[in-house]
N, C-alpha and C. Protein backbone atom coordinates (compact mmCIF):
# COMPACT_ATOMS: atom_id res chain seq x y z
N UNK A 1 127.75 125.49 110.61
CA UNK A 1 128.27 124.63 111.64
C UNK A 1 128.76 125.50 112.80
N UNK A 2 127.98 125.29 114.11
CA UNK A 2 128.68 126.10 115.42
C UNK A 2 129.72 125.07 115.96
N UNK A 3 130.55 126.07 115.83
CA UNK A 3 131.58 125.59 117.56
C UNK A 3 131.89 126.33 118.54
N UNK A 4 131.56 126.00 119.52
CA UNK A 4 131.80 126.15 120.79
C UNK A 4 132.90 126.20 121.46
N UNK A 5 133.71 127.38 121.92
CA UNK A 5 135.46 127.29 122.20
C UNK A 5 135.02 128.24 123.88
N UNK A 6 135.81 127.03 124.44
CA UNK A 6 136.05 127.54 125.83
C UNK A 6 137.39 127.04 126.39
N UNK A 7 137.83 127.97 127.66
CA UNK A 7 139.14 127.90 127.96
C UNK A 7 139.11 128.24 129.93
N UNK A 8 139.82 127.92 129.94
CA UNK A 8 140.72 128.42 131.48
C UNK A 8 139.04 128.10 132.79
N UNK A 9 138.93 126.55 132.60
CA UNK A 9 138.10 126.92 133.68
C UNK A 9 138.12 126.74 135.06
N UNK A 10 139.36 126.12 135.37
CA UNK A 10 139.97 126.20 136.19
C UNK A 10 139.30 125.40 137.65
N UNK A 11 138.54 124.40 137.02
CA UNK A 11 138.07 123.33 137.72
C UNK A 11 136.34 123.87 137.97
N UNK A 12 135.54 125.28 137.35
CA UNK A 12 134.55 125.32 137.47
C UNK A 12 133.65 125.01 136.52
N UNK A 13 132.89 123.89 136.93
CA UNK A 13 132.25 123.04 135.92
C UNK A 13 130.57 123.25 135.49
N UNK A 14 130.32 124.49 136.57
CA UNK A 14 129.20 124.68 136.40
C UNK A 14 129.17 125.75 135.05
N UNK A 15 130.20 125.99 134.96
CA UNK A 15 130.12 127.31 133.70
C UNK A 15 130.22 126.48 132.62
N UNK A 16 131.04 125.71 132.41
CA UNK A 16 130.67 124.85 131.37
C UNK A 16 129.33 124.46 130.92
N UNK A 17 129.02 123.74 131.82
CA UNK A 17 127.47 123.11 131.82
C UNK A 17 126.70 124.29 131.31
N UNK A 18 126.83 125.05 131.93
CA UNK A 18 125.89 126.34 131.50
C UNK A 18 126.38 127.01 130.05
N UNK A 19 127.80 126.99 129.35
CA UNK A 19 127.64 127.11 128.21
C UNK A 19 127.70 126.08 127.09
N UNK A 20 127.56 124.77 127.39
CA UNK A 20 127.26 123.69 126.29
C UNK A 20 125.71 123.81 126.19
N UNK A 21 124.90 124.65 127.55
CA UNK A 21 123.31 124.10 127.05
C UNK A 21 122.86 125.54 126.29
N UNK A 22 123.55 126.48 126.94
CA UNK A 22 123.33 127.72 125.77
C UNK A 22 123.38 127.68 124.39
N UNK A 23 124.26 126.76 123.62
CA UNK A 23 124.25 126.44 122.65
C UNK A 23 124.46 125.38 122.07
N UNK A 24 122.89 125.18 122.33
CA UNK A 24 122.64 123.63 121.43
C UNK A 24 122.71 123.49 120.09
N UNK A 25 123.11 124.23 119.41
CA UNK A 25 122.91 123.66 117.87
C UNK A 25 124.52 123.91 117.69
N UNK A 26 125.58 123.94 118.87
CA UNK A 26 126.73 123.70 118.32
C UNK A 26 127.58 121.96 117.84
N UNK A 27 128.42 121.85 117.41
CA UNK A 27 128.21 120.76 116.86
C UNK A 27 129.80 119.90 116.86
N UNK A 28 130.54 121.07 117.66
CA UNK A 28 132.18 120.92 118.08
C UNK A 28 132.56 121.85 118.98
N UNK A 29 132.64 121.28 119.96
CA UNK A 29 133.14 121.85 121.09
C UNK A 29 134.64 121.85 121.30
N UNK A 30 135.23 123.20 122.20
CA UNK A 30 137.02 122.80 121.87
C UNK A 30 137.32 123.28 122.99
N UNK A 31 137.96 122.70 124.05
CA UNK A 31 138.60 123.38 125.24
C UNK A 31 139.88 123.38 125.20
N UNK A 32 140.28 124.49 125.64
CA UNK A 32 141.91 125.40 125.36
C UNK A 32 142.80 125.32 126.38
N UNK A 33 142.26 124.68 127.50
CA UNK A 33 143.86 123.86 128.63
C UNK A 33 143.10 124.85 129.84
N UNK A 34 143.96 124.33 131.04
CA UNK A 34 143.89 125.17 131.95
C UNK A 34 142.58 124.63 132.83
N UNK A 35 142.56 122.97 133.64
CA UNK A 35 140.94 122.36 134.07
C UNK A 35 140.42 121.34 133.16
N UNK A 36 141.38 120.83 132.17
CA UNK A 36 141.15 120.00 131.46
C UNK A 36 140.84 118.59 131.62
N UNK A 37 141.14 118.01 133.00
CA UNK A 37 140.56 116.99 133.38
C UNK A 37 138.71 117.25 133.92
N UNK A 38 138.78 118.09 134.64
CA UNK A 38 137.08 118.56 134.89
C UNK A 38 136.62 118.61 133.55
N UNK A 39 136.95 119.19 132.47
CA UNK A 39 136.40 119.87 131.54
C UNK A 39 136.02 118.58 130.57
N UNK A 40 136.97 117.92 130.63
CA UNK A 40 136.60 116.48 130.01
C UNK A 40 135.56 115.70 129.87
N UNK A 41 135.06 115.61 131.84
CA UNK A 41 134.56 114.98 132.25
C UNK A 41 132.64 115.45 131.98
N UNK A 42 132.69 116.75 131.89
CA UNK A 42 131.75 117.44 131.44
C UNK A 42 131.43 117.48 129.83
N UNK A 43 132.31 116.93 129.49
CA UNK A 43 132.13 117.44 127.47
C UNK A 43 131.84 115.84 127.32
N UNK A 44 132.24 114.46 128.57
CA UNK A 44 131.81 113.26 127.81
C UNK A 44 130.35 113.21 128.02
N UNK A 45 129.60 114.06 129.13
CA UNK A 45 128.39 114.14 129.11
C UNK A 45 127.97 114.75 127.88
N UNK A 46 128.29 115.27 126.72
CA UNK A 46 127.56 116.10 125.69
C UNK A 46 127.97 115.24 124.57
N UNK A 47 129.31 114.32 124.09
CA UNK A 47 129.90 113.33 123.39
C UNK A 47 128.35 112.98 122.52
N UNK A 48 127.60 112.83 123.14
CA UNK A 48 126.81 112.27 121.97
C UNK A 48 126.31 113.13 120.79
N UNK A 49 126.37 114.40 120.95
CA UNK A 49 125.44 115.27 119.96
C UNK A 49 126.80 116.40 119.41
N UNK A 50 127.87 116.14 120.16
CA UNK A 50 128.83 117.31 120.13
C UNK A 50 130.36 116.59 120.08
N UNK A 51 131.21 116.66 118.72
CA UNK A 51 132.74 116.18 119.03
C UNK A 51 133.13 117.33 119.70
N UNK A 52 134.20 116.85 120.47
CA UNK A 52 134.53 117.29 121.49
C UNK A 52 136.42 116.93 121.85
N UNK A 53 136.98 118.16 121.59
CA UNK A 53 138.12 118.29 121.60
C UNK A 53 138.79 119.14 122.67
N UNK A 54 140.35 118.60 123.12
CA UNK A 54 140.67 119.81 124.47
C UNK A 54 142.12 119.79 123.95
N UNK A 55 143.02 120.79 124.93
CA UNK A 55 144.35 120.64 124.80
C UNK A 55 144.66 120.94 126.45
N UNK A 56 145.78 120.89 126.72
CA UNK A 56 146.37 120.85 127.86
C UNK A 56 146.86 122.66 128.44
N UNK A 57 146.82 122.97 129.11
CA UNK A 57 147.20 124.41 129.73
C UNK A 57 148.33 124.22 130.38
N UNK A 58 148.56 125.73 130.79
CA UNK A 58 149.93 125.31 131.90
C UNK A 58 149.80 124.99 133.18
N UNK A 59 148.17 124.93 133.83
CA UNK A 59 148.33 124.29 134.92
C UNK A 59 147.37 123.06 135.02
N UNK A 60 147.65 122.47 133.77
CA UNK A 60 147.58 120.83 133.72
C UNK A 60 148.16 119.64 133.75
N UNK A 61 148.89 119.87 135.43
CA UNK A 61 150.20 119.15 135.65
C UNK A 61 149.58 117.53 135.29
N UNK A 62 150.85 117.07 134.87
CA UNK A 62 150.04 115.51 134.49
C UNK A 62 149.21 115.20 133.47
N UNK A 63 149.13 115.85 132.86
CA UNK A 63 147.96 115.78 131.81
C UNK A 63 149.08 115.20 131.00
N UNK A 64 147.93 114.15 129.91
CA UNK A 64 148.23 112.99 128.68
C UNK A 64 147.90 114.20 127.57
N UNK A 65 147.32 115.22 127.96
CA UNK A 65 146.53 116.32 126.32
C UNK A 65 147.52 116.63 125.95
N UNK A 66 147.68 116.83 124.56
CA UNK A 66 148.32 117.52 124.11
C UNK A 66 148.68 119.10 123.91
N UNK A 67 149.90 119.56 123.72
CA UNK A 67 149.85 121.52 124.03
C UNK A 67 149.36 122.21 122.78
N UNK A 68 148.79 121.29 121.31
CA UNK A 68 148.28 122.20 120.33
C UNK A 68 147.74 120.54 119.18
N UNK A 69 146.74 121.03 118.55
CA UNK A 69 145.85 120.28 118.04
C UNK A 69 145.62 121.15 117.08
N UNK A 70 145.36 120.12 115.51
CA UNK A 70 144.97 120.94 114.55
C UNK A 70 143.49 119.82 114.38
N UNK A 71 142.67 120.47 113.33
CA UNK A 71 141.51 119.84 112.82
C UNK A 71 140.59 120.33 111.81
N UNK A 72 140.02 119.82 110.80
CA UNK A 72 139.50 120.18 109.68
C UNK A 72 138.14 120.29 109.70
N UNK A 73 137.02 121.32 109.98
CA UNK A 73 135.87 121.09 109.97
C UNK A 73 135.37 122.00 108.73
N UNK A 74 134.18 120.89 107.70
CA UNK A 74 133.79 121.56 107.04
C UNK A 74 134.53 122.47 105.58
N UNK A 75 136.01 121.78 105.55
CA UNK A 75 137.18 122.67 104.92
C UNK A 75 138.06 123.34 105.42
N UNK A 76 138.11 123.95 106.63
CA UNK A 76 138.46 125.13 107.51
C UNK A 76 138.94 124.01 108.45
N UNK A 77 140.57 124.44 108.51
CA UNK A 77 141.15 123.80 109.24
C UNK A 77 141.63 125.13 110.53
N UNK A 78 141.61 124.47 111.96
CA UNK A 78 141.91 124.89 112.71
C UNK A 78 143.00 124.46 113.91
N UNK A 79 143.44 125.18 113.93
CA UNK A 79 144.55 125.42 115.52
C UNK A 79 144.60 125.95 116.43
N UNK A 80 144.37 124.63 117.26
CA UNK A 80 143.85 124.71 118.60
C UNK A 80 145.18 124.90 120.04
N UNK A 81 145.13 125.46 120.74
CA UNK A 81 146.28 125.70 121.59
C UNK A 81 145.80 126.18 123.09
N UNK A 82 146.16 126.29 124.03
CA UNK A 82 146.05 126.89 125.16
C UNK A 82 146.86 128.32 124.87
N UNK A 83 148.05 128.02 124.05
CA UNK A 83 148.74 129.66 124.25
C UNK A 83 150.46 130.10 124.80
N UNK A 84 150.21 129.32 125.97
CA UNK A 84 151.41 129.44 127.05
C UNK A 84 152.72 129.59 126.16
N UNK A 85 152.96 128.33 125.59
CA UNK A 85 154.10 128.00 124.74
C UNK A 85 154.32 128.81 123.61
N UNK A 86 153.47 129.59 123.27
CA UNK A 86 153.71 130.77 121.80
C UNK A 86 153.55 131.72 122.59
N UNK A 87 153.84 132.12 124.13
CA UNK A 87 153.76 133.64 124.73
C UNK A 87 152.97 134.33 124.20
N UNK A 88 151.44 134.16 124.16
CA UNK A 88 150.60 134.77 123.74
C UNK A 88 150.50 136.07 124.84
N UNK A 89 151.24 135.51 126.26
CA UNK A 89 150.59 137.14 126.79
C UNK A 89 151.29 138.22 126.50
N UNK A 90 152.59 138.01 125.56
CA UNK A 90 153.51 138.84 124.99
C UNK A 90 153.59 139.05 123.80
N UNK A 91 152.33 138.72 123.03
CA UNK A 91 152.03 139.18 121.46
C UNK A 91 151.96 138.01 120.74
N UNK A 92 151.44 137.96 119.54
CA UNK A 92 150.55 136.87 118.84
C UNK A 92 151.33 136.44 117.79
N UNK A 93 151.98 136.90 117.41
CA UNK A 93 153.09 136.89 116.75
C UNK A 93 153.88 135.36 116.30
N UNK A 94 153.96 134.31 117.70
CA UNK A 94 154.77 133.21 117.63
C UNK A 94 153.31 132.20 117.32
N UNK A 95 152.33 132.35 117.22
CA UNK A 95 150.93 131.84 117.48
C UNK A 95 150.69 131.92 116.03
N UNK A 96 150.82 133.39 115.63
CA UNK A 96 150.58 133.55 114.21
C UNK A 96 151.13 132.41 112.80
N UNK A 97 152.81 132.15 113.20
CA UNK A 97 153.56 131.71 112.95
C UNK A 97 153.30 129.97 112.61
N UNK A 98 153.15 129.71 114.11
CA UNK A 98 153.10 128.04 114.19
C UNK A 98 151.29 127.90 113.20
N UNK A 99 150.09 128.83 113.43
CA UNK A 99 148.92 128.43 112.92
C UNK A 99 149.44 128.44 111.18
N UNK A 100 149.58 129.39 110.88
CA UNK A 100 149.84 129.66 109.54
C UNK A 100 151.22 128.14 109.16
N UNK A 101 151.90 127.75 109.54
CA UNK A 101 153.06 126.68 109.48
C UNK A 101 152.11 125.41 109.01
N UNK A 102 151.15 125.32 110.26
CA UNK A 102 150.37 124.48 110.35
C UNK A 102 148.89 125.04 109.09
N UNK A 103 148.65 125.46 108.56
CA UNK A 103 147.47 125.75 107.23
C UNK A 103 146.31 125.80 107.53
N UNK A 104 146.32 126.87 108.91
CA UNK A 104 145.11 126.79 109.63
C UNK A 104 144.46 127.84 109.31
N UNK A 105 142.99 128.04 108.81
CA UNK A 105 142.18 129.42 108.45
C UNK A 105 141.78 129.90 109.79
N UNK A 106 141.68 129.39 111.03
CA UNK A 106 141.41 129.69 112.02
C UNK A 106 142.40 129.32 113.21
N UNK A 107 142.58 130.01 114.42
CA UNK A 107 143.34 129.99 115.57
C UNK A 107 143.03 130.38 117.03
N UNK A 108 142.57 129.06 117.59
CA UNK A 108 141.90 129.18 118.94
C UNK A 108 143.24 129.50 119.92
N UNK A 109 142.88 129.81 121.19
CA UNK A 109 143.74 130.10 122.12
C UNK A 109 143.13 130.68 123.42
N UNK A 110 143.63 129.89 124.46
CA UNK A 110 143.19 131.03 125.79
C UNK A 110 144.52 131.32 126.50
N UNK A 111 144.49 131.01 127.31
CA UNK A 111 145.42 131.30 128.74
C UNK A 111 145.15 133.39 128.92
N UNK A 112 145.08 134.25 128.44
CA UNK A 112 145.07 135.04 129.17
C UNK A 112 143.84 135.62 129.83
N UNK A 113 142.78 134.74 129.38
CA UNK A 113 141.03 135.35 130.30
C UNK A 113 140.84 136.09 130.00
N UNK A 114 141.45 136.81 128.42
CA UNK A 114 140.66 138.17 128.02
C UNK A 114 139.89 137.46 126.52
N UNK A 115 139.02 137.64 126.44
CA UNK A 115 138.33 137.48 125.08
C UNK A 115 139.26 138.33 123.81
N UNK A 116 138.97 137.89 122.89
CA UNK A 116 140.07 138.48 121.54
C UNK A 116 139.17 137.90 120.31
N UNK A 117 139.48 138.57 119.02
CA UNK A 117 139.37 138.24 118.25
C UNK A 117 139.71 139.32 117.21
N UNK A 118 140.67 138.76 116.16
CA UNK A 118 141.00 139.70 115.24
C UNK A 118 141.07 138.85 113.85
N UNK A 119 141.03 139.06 112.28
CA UNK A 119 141.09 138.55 111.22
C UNK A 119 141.83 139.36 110.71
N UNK A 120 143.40 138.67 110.82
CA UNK A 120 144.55 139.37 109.49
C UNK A 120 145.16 138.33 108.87
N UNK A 121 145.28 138.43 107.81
CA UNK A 121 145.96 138.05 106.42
C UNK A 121 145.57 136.51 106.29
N UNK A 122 144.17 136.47 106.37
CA UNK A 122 143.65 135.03 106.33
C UNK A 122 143.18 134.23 107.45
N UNK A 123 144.02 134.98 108.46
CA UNK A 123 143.61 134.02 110.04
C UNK A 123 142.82 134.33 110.40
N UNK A 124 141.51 133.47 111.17
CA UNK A 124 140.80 134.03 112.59
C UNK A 124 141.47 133.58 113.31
N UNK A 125 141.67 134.67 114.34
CA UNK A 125 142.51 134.59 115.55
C UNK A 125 141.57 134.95 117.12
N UNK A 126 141.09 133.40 117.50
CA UNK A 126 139.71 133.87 118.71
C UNK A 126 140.32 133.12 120.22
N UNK A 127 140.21 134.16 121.00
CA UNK A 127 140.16 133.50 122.49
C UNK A 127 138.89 133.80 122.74
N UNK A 128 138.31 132.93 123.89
CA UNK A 128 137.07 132.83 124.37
C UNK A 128 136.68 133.90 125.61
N UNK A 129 138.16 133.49 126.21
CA UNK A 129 138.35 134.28 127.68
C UNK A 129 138.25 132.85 128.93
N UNK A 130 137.60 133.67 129.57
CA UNK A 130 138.12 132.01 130.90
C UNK A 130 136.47 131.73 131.36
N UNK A 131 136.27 130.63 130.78
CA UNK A 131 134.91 130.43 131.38
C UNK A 131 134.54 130.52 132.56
N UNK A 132 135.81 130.33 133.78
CA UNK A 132 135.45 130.51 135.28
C UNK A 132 134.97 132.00 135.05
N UNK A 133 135.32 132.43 134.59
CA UNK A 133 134.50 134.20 134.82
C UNK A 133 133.53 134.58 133.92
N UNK A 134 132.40 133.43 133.20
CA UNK A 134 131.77 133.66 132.27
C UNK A 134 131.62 133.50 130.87
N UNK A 135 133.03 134.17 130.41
CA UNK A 135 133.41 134.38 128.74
C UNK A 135 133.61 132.98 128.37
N UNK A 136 132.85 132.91 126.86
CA UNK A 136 133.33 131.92 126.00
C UNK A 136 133.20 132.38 124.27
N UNK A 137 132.84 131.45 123.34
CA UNK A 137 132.86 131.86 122.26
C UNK A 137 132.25 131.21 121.04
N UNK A 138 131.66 131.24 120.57
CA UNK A 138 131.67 130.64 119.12
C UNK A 138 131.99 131.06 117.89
N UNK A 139 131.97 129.62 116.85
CA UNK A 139 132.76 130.47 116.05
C UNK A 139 131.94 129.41 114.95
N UNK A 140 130.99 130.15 114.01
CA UNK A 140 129.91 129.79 113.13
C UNK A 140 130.75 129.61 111.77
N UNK A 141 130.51 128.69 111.27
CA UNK A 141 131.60 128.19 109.54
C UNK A 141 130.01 127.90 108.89
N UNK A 142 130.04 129.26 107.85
CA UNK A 142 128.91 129.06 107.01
C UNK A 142 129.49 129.05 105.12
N UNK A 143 128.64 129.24 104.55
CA UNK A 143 128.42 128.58 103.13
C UNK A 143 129.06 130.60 102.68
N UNK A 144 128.92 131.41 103.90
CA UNK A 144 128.97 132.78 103.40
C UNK A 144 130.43 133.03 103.86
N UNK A 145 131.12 132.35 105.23
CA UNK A 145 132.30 132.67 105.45
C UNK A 145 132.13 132.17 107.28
N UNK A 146 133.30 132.44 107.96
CA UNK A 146 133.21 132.51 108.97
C UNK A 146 133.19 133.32 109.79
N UNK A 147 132.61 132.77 111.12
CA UNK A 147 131.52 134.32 111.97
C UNK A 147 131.89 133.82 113.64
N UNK A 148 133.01 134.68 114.15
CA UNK A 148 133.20 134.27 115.48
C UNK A 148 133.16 135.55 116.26
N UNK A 149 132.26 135.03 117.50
CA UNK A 149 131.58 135.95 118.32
C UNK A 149 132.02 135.50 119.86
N UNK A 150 132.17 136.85 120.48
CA UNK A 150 132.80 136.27 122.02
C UNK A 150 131.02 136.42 122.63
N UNK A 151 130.89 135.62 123.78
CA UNK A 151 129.74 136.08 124.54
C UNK A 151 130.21 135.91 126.19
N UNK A 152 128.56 136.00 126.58
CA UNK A 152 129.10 135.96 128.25
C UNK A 152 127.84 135.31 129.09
N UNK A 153 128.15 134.63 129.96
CA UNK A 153 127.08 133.75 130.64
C UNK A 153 126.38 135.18 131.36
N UNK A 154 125.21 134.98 131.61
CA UNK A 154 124.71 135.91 132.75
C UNK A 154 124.83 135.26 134.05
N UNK A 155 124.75 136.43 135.05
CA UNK A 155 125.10 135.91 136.86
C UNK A 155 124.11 136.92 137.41
């Protein structure tokens, strides 16, 4: 099962578009705050072949999203966040905390536009990076384990 995790796009919708068609055989898409009304509006175009989940960023004034989302795909439950609120740009630490609280084998996150990914003491721990500049991510849940990979649009 692919999913598709993107973040921070900051109202550019063409990068989106360009990474939902890169990967068509994903099958859950997750956006991480930060353009979440654009980003919406682009993921109800894919709604039919792709669930499709977002959370709210810190510059999603007004936004109804919520600041962290959990969800079970396949067994593998995940936690979903933008970041802001667990000071991710000051260590992973409070992120670590609330995913693991919450019984999550995996832990999405953007807000800082750097791609990441590390696996300690049970967690995947993946940012995508900021799709306005390209970066996104998937993150493959197979029968062997799970397999998350940052990539990058070409320009």
């Amino acid at each position: 099962m692919r999913i598709l995790v993107l973040s921070d796009s900051h109202g550019c919708v063409s990068n989106l578009f360009d990474a939902f068609d890169r990967e068509p055989t994903a099958r859950y898409a997750f956006f991480l705050g930060d353009g979440v009304l654009r980003a919406q509006e682009v993921m109800a175009l894919y709604s039919q072949k792709i669930l499709c989940k977002a959370v709210a960023g810190n510059c999603d004034f007004g936004s109804d999203y919520p600041d962290f989302d959990t969800v079970t795909v396949e067994g593998v439950k995940i936690y979903f966040t933008h970041g802001h609120k667990n000071y991710v740009k000051f260590g992973l630490s409070r992120l670590i905390l609330e995913a693991k609280s919450q019984g999550a084998n995996i832990a999405l996150f953007g807000h800082t536009h750097e791609q990441y990914y590390e696996y300690a003491d049970g967690l995947h721990l993946l940012n995508p990076g900021s799709i306005r500049e390209g970066k996104y991510a998937v993150a493959d849940i197979t029968p062997a384990g799970i397999v998350c990979v940052g990539k990058r649009l070409s320009f």
